[in-house]
Structure formats: structure tokens, C-alpha cells
N, C-alpha and C. Protein backbone atom coordinates (compact mmCIF):
# COMPACT_ATOMS: atom_id res chain seq x y z
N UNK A 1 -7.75 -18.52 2.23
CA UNK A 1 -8.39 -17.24 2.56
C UNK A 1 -7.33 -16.22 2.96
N UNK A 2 -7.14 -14.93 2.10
CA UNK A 2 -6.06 -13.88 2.58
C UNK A 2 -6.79 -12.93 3.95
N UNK A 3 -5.94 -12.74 4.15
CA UNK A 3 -5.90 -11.29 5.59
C UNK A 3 -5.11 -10.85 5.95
N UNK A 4 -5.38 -9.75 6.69
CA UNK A 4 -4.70 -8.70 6.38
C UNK A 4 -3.69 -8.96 7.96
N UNK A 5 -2.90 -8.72 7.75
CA UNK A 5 -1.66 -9.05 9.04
C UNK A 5 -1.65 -7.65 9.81
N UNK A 6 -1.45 -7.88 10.93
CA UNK A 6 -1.07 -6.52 11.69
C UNK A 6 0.37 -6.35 12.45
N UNK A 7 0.61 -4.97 12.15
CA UNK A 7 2.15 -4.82 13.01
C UNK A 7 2.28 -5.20 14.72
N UNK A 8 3.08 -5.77 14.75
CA UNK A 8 4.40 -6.45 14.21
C UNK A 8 4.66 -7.09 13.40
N UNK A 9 3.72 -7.70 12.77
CA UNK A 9 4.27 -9.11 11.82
C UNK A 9 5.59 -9.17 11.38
N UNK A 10 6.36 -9.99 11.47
CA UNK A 10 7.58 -9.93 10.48
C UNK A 10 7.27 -9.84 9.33
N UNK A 11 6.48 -10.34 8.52
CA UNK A 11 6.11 -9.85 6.67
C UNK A 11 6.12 -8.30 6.37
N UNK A 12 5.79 -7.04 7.24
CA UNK A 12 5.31 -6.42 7.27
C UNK A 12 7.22 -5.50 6.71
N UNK A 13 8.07 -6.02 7.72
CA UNK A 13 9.72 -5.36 7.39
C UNK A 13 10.77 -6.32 6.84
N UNK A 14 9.88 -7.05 5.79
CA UNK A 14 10.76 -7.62 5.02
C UNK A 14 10.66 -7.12 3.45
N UNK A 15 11.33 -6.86 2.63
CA UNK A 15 11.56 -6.31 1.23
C UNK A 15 11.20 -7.67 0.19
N UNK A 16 10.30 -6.90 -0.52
CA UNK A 16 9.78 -7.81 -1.37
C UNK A 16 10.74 -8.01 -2.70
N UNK A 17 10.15 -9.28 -3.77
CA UNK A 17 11.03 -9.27 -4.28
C UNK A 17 10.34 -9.15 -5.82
N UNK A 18 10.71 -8.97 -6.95
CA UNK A 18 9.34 -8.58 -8.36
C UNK A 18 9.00 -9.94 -8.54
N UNK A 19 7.67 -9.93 -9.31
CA UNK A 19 6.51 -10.98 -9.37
C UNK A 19 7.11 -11.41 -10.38
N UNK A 20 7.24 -12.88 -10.68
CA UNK A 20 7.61 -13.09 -12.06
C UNK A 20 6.38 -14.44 -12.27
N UNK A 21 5.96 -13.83 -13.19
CA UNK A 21 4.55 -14.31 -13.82
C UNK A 21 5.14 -15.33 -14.63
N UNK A 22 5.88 -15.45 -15.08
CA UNK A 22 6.55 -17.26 -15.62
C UNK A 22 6.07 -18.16 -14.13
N UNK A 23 6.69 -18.08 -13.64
CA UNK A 23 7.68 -18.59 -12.39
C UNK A 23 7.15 -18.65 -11.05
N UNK A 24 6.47 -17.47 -11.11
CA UNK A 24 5.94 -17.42 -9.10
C UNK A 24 4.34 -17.57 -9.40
N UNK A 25 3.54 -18.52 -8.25
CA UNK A 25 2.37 -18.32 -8.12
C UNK A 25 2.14 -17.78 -6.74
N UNK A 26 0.64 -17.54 -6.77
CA UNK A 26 -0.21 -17.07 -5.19
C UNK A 26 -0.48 -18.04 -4.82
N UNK A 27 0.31 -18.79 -3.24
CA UNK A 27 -0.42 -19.71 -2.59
C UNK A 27 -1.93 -19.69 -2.71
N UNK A 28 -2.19 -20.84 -2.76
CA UNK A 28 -3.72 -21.47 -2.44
C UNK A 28 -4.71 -20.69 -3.51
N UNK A 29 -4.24 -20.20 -4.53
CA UNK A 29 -4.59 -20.20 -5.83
C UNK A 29 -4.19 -20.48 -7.51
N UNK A 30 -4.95 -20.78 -8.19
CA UNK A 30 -4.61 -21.20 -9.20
C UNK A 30 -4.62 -20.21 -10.60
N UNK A 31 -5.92 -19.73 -10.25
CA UNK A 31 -5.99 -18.59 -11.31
C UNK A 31 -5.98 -17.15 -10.64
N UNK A 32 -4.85 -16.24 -11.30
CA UNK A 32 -4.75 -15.36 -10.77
C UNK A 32 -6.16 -14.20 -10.86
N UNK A 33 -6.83 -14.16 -11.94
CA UNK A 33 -8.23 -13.13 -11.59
C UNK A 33 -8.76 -13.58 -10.50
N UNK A 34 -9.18 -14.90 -10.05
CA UNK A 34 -9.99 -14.88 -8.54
C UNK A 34 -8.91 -14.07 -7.34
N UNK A 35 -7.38 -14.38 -7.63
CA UNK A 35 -6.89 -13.56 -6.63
C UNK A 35 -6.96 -12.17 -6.44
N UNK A 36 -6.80 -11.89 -8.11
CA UNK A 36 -7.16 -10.08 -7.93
C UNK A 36 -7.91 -10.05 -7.52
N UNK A 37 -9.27 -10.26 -7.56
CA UNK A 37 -10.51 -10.34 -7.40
C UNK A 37 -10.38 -10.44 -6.22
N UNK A 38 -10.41 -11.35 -5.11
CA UNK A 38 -10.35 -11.58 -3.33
C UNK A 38 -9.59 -10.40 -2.92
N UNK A 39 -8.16 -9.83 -3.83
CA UNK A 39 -7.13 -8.69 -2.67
C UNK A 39 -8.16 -7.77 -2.99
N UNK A 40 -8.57 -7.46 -4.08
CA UNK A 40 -9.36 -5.99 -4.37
C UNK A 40 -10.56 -5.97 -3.54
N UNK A 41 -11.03 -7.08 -3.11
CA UNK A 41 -12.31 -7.14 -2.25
C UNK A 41 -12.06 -6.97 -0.84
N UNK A 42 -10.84 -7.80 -0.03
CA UNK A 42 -10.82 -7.36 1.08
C UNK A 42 -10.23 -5.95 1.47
N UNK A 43 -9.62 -5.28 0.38
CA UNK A 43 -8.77 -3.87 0.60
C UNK A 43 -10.14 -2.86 0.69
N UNK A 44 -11.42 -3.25 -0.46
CA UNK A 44 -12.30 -2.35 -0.28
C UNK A 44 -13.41 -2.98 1.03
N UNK A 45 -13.32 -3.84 1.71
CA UNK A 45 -14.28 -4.38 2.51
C UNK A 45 -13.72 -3.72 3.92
N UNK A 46 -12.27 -4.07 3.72
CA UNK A 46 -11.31 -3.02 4.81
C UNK A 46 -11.08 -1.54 4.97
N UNK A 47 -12.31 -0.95 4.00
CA UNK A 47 -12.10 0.26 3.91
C UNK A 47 -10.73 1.15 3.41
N UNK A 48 -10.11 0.44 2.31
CA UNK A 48 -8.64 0.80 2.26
C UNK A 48 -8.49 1.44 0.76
N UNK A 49 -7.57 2.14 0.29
CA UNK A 49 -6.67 2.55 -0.82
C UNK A 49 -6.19 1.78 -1.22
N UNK A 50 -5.40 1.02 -0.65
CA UNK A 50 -4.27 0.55 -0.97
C UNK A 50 -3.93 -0.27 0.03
N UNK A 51 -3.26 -1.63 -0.56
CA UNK A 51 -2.93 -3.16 0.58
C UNK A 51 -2.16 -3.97 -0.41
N UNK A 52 -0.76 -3.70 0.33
CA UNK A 52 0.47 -4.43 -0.43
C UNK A 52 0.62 -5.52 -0.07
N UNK A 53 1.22 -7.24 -0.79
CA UNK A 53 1.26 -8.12 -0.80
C UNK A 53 1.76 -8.51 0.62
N UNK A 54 2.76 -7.69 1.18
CA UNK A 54 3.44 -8.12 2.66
C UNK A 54 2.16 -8.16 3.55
N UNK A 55 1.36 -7.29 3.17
CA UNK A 55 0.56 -7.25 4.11
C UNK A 55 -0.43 -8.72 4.10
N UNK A 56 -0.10 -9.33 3.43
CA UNK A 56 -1.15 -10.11 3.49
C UNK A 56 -0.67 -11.52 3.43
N UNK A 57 1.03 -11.56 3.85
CA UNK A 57 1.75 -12.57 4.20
C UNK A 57 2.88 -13.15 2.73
N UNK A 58 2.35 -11.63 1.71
CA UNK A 58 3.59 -12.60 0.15
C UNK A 58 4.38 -11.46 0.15
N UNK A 59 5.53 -11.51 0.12
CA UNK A 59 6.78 -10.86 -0.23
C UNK A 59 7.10 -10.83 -1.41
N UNK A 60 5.85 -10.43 -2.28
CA UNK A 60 6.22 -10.06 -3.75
C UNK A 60 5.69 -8.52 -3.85
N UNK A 61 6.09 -8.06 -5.33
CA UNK A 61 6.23 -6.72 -5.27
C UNK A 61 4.93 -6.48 -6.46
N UNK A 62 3.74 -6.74 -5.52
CA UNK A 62 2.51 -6.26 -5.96
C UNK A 62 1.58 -5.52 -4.87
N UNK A 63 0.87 -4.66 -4.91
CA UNK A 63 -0.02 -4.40 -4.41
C UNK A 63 -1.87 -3.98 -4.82
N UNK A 64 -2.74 -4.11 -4.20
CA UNK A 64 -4.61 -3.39 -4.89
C UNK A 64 -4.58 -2.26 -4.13
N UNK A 65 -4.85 -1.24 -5.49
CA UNK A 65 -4.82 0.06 -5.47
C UNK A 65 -5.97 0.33 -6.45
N UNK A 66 -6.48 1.80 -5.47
CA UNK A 66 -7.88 1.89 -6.35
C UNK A 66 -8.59 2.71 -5.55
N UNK A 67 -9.30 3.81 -5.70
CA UNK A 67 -10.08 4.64 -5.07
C UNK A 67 -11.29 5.34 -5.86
N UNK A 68 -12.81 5.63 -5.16
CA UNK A 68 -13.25 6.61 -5.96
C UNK A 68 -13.14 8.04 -6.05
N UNK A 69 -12.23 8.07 -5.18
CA UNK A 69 -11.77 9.43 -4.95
C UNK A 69 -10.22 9.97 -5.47
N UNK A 70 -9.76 9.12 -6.07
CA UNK A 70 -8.36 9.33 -6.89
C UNK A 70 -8.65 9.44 -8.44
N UNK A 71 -8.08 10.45 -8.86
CA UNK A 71 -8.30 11.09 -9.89
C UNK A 71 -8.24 10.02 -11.56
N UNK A 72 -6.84 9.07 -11.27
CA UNK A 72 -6.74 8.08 -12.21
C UNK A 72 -7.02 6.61 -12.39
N UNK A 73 -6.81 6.13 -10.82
CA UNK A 73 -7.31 4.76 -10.77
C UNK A 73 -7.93 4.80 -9.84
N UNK A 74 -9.23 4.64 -10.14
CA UNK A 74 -10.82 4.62 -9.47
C UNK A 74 -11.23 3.01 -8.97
N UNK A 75 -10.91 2.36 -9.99
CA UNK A 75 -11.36 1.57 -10.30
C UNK A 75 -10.04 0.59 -9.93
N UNK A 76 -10.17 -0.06 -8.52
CA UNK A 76 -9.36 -1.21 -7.61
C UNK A 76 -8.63 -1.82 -9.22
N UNK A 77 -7.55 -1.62 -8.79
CA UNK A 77 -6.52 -3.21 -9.60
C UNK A 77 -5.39 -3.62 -8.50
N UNK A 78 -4.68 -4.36 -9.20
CA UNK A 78 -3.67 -5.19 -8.82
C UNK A 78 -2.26 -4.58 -9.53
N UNK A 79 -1.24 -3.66 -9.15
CA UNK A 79 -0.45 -3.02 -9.48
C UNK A 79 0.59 -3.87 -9.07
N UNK A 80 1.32 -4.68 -10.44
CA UNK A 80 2.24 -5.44 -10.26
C UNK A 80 3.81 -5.00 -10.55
N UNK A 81 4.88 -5.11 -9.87
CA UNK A 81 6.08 -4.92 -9.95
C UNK A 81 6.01 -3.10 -10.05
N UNK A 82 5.68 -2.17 -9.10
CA UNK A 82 5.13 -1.27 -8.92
C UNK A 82 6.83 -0.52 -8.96
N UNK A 83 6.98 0.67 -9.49
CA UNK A 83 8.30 1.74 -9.23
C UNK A 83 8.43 3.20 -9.80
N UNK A 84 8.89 3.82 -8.87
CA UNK A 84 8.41 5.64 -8.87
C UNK A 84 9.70 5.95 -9.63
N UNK A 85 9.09 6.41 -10.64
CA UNK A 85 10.22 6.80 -11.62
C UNK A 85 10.28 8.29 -11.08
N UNK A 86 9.81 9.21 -11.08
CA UNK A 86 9.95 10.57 -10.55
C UNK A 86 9.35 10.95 -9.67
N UNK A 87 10.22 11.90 -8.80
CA UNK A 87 8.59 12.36 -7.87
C UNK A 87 9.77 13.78 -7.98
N UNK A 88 8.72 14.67 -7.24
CA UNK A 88 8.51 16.01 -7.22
C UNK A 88 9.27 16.68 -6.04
N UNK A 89 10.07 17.58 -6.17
CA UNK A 89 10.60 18.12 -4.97
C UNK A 89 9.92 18.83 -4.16
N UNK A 90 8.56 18.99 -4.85
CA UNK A 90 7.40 19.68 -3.99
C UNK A 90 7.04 18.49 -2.98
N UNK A 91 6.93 18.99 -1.66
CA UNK A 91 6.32 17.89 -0.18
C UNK A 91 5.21 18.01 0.00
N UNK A 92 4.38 17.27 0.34
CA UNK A 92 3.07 17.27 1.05
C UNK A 92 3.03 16.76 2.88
N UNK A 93 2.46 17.68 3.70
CA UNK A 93 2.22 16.64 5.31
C UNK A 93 0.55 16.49 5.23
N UNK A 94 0.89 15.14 4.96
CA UNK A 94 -0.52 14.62 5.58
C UNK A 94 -0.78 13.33 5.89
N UNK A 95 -2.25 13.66 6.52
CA UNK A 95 -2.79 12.30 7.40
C UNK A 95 -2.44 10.83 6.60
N UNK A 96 -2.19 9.71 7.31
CA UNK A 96 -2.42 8.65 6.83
C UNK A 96 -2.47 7.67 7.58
N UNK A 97 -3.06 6.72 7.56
CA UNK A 97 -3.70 5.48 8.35
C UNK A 97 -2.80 4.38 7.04
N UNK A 98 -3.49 2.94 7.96
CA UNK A 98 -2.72 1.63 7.43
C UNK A 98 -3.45 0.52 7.89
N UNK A 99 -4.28 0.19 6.93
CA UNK A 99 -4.95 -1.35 7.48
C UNK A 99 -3.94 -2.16 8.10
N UNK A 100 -2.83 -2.62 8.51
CA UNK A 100 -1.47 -2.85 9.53
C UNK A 100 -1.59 -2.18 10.96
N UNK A 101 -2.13 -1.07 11.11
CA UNK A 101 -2.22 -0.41 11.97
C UNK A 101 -3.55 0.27 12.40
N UNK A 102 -4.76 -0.47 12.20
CA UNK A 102 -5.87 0.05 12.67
C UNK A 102 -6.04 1.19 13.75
N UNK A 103 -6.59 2.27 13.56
CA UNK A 103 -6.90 2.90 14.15
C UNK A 103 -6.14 3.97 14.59
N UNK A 104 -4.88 4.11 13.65
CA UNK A 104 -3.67 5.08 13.92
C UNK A 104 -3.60 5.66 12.42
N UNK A 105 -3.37 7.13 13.52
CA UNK A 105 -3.25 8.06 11.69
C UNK A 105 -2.72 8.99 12.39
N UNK A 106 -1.08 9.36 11.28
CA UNK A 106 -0.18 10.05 11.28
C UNK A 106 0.28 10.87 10.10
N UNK A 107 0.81 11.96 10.41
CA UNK A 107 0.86 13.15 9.40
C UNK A 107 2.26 12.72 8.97
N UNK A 108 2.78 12.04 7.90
CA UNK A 108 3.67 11.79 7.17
C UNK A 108 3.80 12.57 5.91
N UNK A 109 5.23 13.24 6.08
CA UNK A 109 5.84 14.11 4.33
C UNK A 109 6.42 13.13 4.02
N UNK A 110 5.66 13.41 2.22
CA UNK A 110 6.41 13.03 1.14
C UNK A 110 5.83 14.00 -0.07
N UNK A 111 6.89 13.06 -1.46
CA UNK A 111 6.48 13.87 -2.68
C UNK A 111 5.08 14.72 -2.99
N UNK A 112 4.64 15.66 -3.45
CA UNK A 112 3.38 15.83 -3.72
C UNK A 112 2.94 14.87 -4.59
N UNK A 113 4.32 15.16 -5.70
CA UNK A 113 3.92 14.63 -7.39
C UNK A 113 4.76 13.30 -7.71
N UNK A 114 4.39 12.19 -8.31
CA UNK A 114 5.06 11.36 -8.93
C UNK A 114 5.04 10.55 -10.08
N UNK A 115 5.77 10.07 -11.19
CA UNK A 115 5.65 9.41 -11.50
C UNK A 115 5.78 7.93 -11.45
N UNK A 116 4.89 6.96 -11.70
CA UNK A 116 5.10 5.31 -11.70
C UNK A 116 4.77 4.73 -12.69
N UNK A 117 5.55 3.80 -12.58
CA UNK A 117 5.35 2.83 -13.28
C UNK A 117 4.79 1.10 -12.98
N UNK A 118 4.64 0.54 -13.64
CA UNK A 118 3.77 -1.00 -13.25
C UNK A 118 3.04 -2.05 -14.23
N UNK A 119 3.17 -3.17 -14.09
CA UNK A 119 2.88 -4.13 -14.90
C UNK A 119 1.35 -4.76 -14.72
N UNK A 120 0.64 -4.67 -15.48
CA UNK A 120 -0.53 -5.48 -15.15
C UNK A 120 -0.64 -6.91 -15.51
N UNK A 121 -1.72 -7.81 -15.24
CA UNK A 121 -1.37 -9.43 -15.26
C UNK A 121 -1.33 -9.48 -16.87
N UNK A 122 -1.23 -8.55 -17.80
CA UNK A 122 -1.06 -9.42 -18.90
C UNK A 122 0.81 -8.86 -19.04
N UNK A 123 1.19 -8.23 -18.14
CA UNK A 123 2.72 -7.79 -18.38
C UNK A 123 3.08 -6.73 -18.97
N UNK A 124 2.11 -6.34 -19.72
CA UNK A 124 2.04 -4.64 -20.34
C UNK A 124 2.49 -3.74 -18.91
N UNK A 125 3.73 -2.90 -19.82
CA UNK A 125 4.32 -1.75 -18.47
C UNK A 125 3.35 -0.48 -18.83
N UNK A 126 2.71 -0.26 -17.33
CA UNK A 126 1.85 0.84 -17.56
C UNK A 126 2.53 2.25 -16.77
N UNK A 127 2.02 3.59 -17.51
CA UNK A 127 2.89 4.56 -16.94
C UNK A 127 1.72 5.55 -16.61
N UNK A 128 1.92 6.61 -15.27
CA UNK A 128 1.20 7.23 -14.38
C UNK A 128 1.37 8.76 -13.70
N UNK A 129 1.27 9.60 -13.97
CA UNK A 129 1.69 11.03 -13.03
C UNK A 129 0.31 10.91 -12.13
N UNK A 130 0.64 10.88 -10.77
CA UNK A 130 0.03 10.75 -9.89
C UNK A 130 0.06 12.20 -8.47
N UNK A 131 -1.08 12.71 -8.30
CA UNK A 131 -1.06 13.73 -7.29
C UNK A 131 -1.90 13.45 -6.61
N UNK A 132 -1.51 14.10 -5.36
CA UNK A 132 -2.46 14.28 -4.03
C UNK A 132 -2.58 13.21 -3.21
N UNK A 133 -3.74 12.95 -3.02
CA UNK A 133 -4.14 11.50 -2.18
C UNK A 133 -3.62 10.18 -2.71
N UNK A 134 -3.73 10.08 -4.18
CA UNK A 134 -3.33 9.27 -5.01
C UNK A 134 -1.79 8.89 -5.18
N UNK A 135 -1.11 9.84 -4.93
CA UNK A 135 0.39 9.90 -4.65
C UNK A 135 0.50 9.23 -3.28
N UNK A 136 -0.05 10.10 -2.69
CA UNK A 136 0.45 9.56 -1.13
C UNK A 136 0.39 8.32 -0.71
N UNK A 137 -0.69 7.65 -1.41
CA UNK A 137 -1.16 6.38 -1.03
C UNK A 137 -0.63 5.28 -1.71
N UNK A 138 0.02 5.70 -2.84
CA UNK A 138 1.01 4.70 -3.82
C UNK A 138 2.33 4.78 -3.30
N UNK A 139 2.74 5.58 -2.97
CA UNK A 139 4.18 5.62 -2.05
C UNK A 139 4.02 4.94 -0.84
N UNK A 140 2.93 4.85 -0.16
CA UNK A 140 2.45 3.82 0.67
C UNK A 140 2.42 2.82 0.79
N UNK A 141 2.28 2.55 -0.05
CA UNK A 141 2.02 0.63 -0.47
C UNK A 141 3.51 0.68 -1.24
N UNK A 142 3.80 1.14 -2.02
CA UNK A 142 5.08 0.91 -2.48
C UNK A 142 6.37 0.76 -1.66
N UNK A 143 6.06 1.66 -0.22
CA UNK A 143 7.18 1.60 0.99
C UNK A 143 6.46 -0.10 1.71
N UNK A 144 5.82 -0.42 1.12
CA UNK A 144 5.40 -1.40 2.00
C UNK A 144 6.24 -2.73 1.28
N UNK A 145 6.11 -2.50 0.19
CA UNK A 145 6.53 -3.69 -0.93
C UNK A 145 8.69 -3.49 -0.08
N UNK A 146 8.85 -2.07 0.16
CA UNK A 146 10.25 -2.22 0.89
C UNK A 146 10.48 -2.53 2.07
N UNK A 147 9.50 -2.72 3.02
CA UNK A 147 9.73 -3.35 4.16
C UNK A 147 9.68 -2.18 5.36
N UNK A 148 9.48 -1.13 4.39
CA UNK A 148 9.31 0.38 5.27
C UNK A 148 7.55 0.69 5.42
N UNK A 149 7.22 0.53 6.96
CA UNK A 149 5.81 1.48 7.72
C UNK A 149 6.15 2.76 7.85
N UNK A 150 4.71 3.00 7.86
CA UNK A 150 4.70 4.57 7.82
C UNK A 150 5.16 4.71 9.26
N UNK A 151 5.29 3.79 10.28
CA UNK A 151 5.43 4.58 11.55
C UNK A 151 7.14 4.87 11.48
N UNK A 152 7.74 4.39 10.33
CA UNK A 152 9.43 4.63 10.55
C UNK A 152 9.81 5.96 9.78
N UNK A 153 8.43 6.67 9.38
CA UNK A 153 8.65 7.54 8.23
C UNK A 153 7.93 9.50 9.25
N UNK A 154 8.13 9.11 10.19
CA UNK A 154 7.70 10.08 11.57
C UNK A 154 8.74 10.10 12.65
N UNK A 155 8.70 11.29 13.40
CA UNK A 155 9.43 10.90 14.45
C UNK A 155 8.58 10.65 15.79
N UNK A 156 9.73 10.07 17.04
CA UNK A 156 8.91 9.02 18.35
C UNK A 156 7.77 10.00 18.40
N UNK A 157 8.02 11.06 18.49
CA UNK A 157 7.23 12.47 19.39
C UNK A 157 6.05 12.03 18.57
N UNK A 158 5.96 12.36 17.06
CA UNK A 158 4.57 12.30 16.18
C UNK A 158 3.52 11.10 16.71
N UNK A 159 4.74 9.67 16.30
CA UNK A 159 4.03 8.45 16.85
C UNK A 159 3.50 8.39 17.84
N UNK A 160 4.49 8.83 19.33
CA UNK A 160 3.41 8.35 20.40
C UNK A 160 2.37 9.78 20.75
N UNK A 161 2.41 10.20 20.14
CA UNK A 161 1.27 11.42 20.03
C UNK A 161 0.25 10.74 19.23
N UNK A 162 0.18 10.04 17.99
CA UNK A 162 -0.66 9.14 17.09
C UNK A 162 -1.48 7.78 18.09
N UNK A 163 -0.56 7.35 18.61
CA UNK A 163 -0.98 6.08 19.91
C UNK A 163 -1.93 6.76 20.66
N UNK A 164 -0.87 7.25 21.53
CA UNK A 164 -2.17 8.33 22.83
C UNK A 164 -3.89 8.93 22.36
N UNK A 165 -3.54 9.51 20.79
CA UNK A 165 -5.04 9.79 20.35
C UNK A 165 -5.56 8.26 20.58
N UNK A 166 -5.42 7.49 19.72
CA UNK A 166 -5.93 6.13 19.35
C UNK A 166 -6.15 5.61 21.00
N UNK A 167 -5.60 5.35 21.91
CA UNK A 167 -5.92 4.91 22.96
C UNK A 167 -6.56 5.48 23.73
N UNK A 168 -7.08 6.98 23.29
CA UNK A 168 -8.17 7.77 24.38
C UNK A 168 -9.21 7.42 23.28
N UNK A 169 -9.29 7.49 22.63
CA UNK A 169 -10.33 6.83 21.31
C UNK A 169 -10.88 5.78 21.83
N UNK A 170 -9.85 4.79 22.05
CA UNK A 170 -10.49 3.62 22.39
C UNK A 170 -11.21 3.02 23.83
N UNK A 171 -10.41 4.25 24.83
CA UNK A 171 -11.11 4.06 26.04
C UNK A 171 -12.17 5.09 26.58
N UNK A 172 -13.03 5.93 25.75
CA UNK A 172 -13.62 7.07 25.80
C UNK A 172 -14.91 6.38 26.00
């Protein structure tokens, strides 16, 4: 049964390494569609975008990505050996949360625009220009597959300004 780890975990700042579909399997499964199938279910049961393999204790360089509110991939997959071929010198600041970090949301810049790239389970390289929410949230999970949280991508001031909300939240 997968789940979702929370920070601190050590999985969480360790750098993943690419999936090699010869060679590497998913603990405690055999066929990989039931696994897509289980990450894509707990990422949407968790209310999430996006939930990279660290997070869920594998240090490979996959993550389930999928929204109905993202313009190209609506529809949850399993984005394997994931990499941003371009992004945009245009910035975006905005909100973002982290099933890792329940209940914390911080205004992190990055690219507006990017391109990616990624392998699906039959190994076909698939290619992507990605904006907005959809950007933000693939650079997300993709910093995750590097061992980089969004809380290292802010400064102290933002973070413990992000905490303090969350802890009057929680004692209100």
C-alpha cells in the first residue's frame, strides 16, 4: 500500500534517478497499470496535481500528474523520466501547497512557460508547452524528482510567515 510521506522524510531530499523499464520494478507490485492506477488514485483522493515518486518512498524519476483544470493533461497519468527542455524568461509568483506539507501554501517564482518532455509506460517520448497552473505544478513535482521542496525555493521570512498562517489555522 503507497503513501504519501511527509517532510522531513529523508526520501523527500534525495535526487532521483530515471526509471528504466528493462530493469527497475515498483516494490510490492507486479504489473505496472495497477500501480499507475493506485499513484493516480491516491494523488486525486489527496486532493493533489501532482505527487512525485520520492514522495511516496521511490527515488525514481516518475511522477501522477493530471488536473481538470489544466489545459493539456486533464486526465491523471504517470509522467515517466520527466525533463524541462525550455522554460520562459517570463516569471510567475504564485500560491502553492504540497501533499509533503499539508496545510502550507507559499507564493513561489518560477517560469510562466515551459517546455517538457516524458516517457509513458510504453516508452514513447512525449513532448508538451505547458502554462500557468500546469507549469507551475510540473516544475513541482519535477523539483521533487531533484530532491528540491518548495520550502527551499522561498526565503525564511516567506516560510515562517506560511507556518504562522497554518498554525493560527489550526488553532482558531
Amino acid at each position: 500500500m503507497i503513501s504519501i510521506l511527509q517532510h522531513p522524510h529523508k526520501a523527500l531530499t534525495e535526487v532521483s534517478t530515471p526509471f528504466d523499464f528493462e530493469n527497475d520494478n515498483i516494490p510490492n507490485y507486479d504489473d505496472i497499470e495497477k500501480f499507475e492506477f493506485d499513484m493516480n488514485n491516491l494523488m486525486i483522493n489527496s486532493r493533489g496535481m501532482g505527487l512525485a515518486a520520492n514522495q511516496i518512498g521511490i527515488t525514481k524519476r516518475f511522477f501522477a500528474f493530471g488536473h481538470e483544470s489544466f489545459d493539456k493533461i486533464q486526465k491523471p497519468a504517470i509522467i515517466w523520466n520527466p525533463s524541462i527542455v525550455r522554460e520562459s524568461e517570463e516569471k510567475t509568483l504564485d500560491e502553492e501547497g504540497c501533499l509533503s506539507f499539508l496545510g502550507v501554501f507559499v507564493k513561489v517564482l518560477r517560469p510562466k512557460k515551459i517546455t517538457v518532455k516524458w516517457e509513458n509506460k510504453k516508452g514513447e517520448t512525449l513532448m508538451q508547452h505547458l502554462d500557468g497552473m500546469e507549469s507551475k505544478c510540473f516544475q513541482h513535482e519535477n523539483d521533487h524528482l531533484n530532491g528540491i521542496t518548495f520550502n527551499t525555493k522561498v526565503s525564511k521570512l516567506r516560510w515562517d510567515m506560511a507556518i504562522k498562517k497554518l498554525e493560527k489555522k489550526v488553532n482558531a
